[in-house]
PDB file of N, CA and C in Angstrom:
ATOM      1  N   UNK A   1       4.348  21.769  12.398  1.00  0.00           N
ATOM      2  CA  UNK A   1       4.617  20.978  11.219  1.00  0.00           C
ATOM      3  C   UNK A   1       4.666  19.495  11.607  1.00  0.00           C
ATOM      4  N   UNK A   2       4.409  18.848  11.096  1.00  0.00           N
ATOM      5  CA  UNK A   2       3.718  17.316  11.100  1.00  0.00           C
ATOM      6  C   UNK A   2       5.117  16.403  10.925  1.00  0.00           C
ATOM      7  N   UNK A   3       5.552  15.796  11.649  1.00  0.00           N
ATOM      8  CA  UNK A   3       6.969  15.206  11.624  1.00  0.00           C
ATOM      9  C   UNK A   3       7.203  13.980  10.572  1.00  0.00           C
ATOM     10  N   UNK A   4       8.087  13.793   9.611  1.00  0.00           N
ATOM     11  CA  UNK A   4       8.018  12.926   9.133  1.00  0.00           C
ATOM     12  C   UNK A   4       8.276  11.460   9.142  1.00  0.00           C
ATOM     13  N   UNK A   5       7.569  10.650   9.103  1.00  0.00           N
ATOM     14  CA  UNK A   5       8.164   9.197   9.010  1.00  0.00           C
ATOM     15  C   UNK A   5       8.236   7.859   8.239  1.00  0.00           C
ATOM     16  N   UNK A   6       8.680   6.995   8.709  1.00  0.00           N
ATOM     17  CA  UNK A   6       8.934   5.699   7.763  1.00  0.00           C
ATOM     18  C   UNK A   6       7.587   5.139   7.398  1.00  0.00           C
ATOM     19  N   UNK A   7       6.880   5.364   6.283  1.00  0.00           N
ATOM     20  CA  UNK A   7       5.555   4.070   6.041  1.00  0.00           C
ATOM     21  C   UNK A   7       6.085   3.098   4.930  1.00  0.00           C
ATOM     22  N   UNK A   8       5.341   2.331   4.958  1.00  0.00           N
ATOM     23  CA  UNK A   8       5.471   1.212   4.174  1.00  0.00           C
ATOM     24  C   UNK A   8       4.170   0.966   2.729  1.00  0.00           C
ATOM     25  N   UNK A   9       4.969   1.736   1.230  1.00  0.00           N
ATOM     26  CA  UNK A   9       3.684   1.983   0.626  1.00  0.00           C
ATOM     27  C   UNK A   9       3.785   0.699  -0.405  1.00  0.00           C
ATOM     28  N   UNK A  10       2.612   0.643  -1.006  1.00  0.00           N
ATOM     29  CA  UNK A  10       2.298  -0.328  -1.817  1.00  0.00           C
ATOM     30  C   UNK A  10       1.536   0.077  -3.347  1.00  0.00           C
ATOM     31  N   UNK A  11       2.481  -0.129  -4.566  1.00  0.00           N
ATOM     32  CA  UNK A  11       1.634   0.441  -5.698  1.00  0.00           C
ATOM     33  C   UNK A  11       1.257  -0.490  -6.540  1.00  0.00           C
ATOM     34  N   UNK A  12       0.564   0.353  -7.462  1.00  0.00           N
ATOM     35  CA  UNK A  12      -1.114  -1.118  -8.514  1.00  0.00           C
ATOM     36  C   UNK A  12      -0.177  -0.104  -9.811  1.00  0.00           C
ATOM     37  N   UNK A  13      -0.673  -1.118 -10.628  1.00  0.00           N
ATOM     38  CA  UNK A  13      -0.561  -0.857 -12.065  1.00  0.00           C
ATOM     39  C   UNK A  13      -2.386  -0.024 -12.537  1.00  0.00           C
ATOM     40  N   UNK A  14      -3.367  -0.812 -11.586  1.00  0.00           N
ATOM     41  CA  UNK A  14      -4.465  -0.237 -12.005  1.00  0.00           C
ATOM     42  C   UNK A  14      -5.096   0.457 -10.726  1.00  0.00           C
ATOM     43  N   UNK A  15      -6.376   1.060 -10.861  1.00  0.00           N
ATOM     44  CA  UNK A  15      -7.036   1.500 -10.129  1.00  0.00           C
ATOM     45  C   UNK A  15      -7.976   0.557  -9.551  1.00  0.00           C
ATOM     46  N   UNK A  16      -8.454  -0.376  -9.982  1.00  0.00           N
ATOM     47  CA  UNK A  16      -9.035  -1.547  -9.865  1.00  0.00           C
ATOM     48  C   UNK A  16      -8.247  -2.509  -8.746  1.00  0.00           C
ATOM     49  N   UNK A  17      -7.223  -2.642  -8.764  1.00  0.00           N
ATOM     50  CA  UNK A  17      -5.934  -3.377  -8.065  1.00  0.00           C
ATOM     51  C   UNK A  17      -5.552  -2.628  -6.684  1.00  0.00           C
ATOM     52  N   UNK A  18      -5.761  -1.449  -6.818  1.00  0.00           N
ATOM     53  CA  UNK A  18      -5.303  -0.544  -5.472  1.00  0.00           C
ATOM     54  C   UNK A  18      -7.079  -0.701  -4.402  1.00  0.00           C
ATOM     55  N   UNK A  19      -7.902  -0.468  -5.311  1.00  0.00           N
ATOM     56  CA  UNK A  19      -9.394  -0.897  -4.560  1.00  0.00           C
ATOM     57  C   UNK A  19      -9.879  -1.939  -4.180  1.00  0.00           C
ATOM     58  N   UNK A  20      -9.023  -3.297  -4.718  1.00  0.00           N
ATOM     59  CA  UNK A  20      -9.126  -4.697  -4.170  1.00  0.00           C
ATOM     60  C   UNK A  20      -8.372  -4.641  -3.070  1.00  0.00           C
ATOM     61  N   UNK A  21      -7.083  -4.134  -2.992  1.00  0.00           N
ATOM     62  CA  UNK A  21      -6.388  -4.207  -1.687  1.00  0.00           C
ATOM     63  C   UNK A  21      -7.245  -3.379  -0.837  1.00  0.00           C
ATOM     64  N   UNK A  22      -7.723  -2.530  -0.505  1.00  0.00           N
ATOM     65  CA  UNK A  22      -8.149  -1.431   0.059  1.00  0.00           C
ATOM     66  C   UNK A  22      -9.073  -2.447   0.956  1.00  0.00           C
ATOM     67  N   UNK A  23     -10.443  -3.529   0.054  1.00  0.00           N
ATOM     68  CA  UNK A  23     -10.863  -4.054   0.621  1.00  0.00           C
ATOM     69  C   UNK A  23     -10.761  -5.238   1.316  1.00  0.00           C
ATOM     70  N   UNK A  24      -9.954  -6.047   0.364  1.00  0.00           N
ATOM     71  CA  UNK A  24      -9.071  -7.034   1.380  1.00  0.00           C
ATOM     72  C   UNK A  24      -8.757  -6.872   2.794  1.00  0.00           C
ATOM     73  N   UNK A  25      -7.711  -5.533   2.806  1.00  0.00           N
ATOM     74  CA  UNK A  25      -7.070  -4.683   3.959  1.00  0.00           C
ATOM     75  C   UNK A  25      -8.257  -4.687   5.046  1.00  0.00           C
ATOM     76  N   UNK A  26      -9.442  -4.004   4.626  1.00  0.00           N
ATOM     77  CA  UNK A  26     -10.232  -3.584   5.379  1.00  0.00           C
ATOM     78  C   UNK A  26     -11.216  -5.236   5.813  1.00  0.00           C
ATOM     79  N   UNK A  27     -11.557  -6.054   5.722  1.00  0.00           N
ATOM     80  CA  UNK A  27     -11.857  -7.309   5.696  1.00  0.00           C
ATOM     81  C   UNK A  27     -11.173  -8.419   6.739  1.00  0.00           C
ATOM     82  N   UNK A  28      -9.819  -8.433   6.625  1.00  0.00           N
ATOM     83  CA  UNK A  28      -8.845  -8.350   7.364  1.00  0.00           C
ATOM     84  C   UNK A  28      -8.644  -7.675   8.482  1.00  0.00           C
ATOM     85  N   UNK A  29      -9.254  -6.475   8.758  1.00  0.00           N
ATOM     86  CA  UNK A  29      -8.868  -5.384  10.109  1.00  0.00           C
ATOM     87  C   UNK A  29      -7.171  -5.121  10.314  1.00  0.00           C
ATOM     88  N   UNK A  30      -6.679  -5.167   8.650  1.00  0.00           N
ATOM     89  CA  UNK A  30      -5.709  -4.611   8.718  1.00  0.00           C
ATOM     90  C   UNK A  30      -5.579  -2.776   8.568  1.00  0.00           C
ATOM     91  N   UNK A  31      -4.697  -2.503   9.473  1.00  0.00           N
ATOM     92  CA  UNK A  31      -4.456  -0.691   9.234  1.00  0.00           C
ATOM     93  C   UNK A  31      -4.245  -0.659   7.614  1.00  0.00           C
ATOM     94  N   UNK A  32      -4.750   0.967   7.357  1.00  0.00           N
ATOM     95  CA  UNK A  32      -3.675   1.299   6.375  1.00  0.00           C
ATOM     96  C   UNK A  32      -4.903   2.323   5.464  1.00  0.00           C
ATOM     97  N   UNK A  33      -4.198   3.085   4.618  1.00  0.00           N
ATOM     98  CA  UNK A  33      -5.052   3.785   3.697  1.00  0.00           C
ATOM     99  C   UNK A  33      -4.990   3.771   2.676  1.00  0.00           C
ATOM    100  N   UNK A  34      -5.436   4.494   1.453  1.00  0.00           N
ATOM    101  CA  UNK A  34      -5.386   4.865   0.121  1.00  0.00           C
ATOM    102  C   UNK A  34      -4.802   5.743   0.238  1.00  0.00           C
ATOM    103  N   UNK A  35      -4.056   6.185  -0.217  1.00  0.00           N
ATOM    104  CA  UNK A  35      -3.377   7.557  -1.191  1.00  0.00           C
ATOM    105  C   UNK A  35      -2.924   8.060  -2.200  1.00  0.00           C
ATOM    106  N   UNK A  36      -2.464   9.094  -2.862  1.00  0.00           N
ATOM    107  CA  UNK A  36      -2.146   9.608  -3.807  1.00  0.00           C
ATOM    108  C   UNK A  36      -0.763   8.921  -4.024  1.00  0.00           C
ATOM    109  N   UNK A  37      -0.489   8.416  -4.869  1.00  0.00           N
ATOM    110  CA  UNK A  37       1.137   8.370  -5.006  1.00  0.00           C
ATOM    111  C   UNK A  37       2.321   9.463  -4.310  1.00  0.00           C
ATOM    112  N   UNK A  38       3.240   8.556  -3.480  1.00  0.00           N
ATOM    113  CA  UNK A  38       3.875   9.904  -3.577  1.00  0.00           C
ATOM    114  C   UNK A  38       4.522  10.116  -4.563  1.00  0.00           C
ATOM    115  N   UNK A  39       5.331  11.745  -4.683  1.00  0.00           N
ATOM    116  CA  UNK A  39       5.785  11.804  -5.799  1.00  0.00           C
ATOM    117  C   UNK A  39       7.508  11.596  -6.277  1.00  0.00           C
ATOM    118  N   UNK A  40       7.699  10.974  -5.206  1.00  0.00           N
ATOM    119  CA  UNK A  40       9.240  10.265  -4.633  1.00  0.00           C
ATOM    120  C   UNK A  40       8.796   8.996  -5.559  1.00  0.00           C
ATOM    121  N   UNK A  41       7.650   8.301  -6.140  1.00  0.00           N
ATOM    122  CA  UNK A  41       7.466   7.274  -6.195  1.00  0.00           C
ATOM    123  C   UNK A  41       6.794   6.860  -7.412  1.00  0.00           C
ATOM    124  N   UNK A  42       7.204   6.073  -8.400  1.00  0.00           N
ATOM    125  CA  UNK A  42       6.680   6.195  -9.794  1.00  0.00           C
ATOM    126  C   UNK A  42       5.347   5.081  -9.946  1.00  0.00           C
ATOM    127  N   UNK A  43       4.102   5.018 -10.100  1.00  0.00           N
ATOM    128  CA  UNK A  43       3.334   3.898  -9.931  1.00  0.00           C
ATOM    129  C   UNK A  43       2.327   4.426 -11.373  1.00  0.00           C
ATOM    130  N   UNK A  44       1.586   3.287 -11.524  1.00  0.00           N
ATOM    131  CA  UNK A  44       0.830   3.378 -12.914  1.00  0.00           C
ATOM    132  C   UNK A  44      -0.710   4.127 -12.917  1.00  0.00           C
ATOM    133  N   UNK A  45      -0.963   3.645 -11.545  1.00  0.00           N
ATOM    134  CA  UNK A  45      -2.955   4.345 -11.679  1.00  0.00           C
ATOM    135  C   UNK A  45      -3.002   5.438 -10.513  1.00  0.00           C
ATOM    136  N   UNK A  46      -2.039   5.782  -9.617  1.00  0.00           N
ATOM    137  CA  UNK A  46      -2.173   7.515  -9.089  1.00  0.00           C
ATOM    138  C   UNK A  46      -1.868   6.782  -7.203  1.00  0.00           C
ATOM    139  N   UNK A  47      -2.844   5.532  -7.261  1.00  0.00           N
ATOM    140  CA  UNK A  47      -2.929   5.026  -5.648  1.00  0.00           C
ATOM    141  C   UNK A  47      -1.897   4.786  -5.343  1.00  0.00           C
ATOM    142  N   UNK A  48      -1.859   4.343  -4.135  1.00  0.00           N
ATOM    143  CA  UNK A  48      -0.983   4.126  -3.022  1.00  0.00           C
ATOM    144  C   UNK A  48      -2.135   3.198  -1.684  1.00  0.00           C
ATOM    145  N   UNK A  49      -1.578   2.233  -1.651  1.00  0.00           N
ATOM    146  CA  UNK A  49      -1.832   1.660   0.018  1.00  0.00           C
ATOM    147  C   UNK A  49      -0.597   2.038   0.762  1.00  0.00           C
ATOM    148  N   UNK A  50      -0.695   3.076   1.991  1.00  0.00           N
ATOM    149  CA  UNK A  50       0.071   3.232   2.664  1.00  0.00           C
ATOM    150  C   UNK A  50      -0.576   2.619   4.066  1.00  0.00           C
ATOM    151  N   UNK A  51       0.646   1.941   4.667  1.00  0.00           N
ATOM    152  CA  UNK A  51       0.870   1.363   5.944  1.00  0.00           C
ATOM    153  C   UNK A  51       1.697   1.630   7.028  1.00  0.00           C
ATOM    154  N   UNK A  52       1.451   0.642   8.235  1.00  0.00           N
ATOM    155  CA  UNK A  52       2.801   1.026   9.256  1.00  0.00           C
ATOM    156  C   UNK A  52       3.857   0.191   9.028  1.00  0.00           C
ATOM    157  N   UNK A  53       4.956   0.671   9.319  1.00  0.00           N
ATOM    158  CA  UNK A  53       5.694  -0.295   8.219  1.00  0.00           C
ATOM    159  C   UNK A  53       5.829  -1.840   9.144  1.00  0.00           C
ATOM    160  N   UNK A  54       5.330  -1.776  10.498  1.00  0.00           N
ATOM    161  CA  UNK A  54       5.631  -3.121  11.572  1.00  0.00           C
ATOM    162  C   UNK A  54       4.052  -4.147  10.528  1.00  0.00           C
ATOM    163  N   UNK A  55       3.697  -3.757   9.459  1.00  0.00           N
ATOM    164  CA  UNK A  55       2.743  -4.709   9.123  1.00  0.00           C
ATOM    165  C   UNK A  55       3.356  -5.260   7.790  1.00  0.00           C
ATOM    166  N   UNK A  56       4.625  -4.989   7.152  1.00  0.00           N
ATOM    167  CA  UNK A  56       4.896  -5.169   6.331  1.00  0.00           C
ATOM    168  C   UNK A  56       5.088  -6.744   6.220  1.00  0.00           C
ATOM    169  N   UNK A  57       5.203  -8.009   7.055  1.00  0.00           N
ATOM    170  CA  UNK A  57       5.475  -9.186   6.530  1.00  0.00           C
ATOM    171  C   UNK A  57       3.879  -9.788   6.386  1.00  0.00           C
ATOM    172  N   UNK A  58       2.811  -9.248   7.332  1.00  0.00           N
ATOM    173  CA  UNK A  58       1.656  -9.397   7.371  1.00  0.00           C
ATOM    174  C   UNK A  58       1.136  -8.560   5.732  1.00  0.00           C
ATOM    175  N   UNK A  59       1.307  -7.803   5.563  1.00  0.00           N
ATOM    176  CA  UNK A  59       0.806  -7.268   3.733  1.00  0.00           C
ATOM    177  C   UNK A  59       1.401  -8.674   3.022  1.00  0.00           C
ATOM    178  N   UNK A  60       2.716  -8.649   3.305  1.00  0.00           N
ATOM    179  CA  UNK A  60       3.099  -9.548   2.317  1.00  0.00           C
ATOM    180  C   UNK A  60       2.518 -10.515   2.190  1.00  0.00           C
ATOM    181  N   UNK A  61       2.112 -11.222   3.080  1.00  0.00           N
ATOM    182  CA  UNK A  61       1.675 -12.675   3.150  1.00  0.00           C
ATOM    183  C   UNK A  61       0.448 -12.435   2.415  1.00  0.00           C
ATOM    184  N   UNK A  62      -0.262 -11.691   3.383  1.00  0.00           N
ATOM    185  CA  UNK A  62      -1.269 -11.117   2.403  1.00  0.00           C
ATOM    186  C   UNK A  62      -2.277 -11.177   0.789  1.00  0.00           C
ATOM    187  N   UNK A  63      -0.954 -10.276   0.449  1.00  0.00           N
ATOM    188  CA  UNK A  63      -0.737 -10.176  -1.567  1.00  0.00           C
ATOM    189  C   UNK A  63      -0.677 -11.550  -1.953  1.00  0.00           C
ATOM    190  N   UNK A  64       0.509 -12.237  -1.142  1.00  0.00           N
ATOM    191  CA  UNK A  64       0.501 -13.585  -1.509  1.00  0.00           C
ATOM    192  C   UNK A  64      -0.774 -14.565  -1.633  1.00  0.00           C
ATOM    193  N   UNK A  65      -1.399 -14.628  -0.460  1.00  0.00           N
ATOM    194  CA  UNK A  65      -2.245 -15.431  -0.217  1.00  0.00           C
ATOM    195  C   UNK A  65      -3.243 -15.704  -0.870  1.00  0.00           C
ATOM    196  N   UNK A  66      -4.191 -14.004  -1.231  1.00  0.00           N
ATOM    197  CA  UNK A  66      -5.034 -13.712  -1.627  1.00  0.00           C
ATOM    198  C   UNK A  66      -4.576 -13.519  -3.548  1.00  0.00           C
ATOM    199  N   UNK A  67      -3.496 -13.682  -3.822  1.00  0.00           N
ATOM    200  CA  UNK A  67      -3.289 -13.306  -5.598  1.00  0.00           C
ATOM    201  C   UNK A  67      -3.235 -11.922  -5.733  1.00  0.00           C
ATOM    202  N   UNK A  68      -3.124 -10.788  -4.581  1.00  0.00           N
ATOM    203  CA  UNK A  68      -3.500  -9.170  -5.140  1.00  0.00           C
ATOM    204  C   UNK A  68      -2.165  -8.535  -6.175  1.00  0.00           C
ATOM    205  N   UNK A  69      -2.701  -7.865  -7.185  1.00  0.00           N
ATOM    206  CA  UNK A  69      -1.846  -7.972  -8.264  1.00  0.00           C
ATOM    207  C   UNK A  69      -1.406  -5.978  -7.482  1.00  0.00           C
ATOM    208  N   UNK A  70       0.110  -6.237  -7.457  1.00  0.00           N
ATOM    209  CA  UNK A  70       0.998  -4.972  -7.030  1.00  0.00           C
ATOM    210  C   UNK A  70       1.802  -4.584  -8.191  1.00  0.00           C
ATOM    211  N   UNK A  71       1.974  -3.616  -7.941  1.00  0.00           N
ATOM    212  CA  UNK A  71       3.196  -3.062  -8.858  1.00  0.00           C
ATOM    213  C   UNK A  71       4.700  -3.066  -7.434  1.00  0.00           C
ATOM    214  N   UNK A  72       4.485  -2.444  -6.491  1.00  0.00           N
ATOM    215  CA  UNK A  72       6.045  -2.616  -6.292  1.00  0.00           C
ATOM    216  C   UNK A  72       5.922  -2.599  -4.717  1.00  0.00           C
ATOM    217  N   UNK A  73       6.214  -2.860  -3.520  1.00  0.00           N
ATOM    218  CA  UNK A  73       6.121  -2.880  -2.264  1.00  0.00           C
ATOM    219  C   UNK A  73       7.628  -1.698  -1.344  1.00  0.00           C
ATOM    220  N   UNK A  74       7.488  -0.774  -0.777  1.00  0.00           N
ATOM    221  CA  UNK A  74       8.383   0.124  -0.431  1.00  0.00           C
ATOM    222  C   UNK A  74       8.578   0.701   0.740  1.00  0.00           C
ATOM    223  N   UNK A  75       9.610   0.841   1.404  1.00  0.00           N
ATOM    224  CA  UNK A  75       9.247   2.115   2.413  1.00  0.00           C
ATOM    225  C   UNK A  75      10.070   3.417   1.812  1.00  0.00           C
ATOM    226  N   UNK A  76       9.128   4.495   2.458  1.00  0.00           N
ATOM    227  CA  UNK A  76       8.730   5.842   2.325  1.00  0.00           C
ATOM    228  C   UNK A  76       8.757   6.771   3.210  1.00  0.00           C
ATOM    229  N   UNK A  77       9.314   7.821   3.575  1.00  0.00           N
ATOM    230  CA  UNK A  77       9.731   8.500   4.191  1.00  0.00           C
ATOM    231  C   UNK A  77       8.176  10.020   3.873  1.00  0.00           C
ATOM    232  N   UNK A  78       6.965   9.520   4.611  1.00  0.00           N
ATOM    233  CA  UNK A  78       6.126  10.703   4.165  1.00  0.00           C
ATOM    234  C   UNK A  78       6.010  11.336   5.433  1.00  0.00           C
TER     235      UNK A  78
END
């Protein structure tokens, strides 16, 4: 069984918003993936950017920098 741990997730109001980060992220050569929402976690269009959470001031700056429109920034126990 797959041990659980701390990530650091990130949710969109749209689906559009979770696929701009995705590419940003990836542009950047920052880690991190798409996922399903978890279900610990209430978000509007299903995604999830999940991360490690040691990148969390680097996302932030990030969102900032670039304008990426979030719904809520978290850590997560998946």
């Amino acid at each position: 069984m797959r041990q659980k741990e701390l990530h650091l997730i990130v949710t969109f109001d749209t689906t559009a918003d979770a696929i701009a980060m995705e590419q940003v992220c990836e542009s950047c050569g920052i880690q991190g993936r798409l996922i399903p929402v978890p279900t610990v976690v209430s978000a509007g269009c299903g995604l999830a950017w999940c991360a490690d959470v040691a990148q969390e001031e680097q996302l932030k700056a990030l969102i900032a920098e670039r304008a990426l429109h979030t719904h809520e920034l978290l850590l997560c126990v998946l």
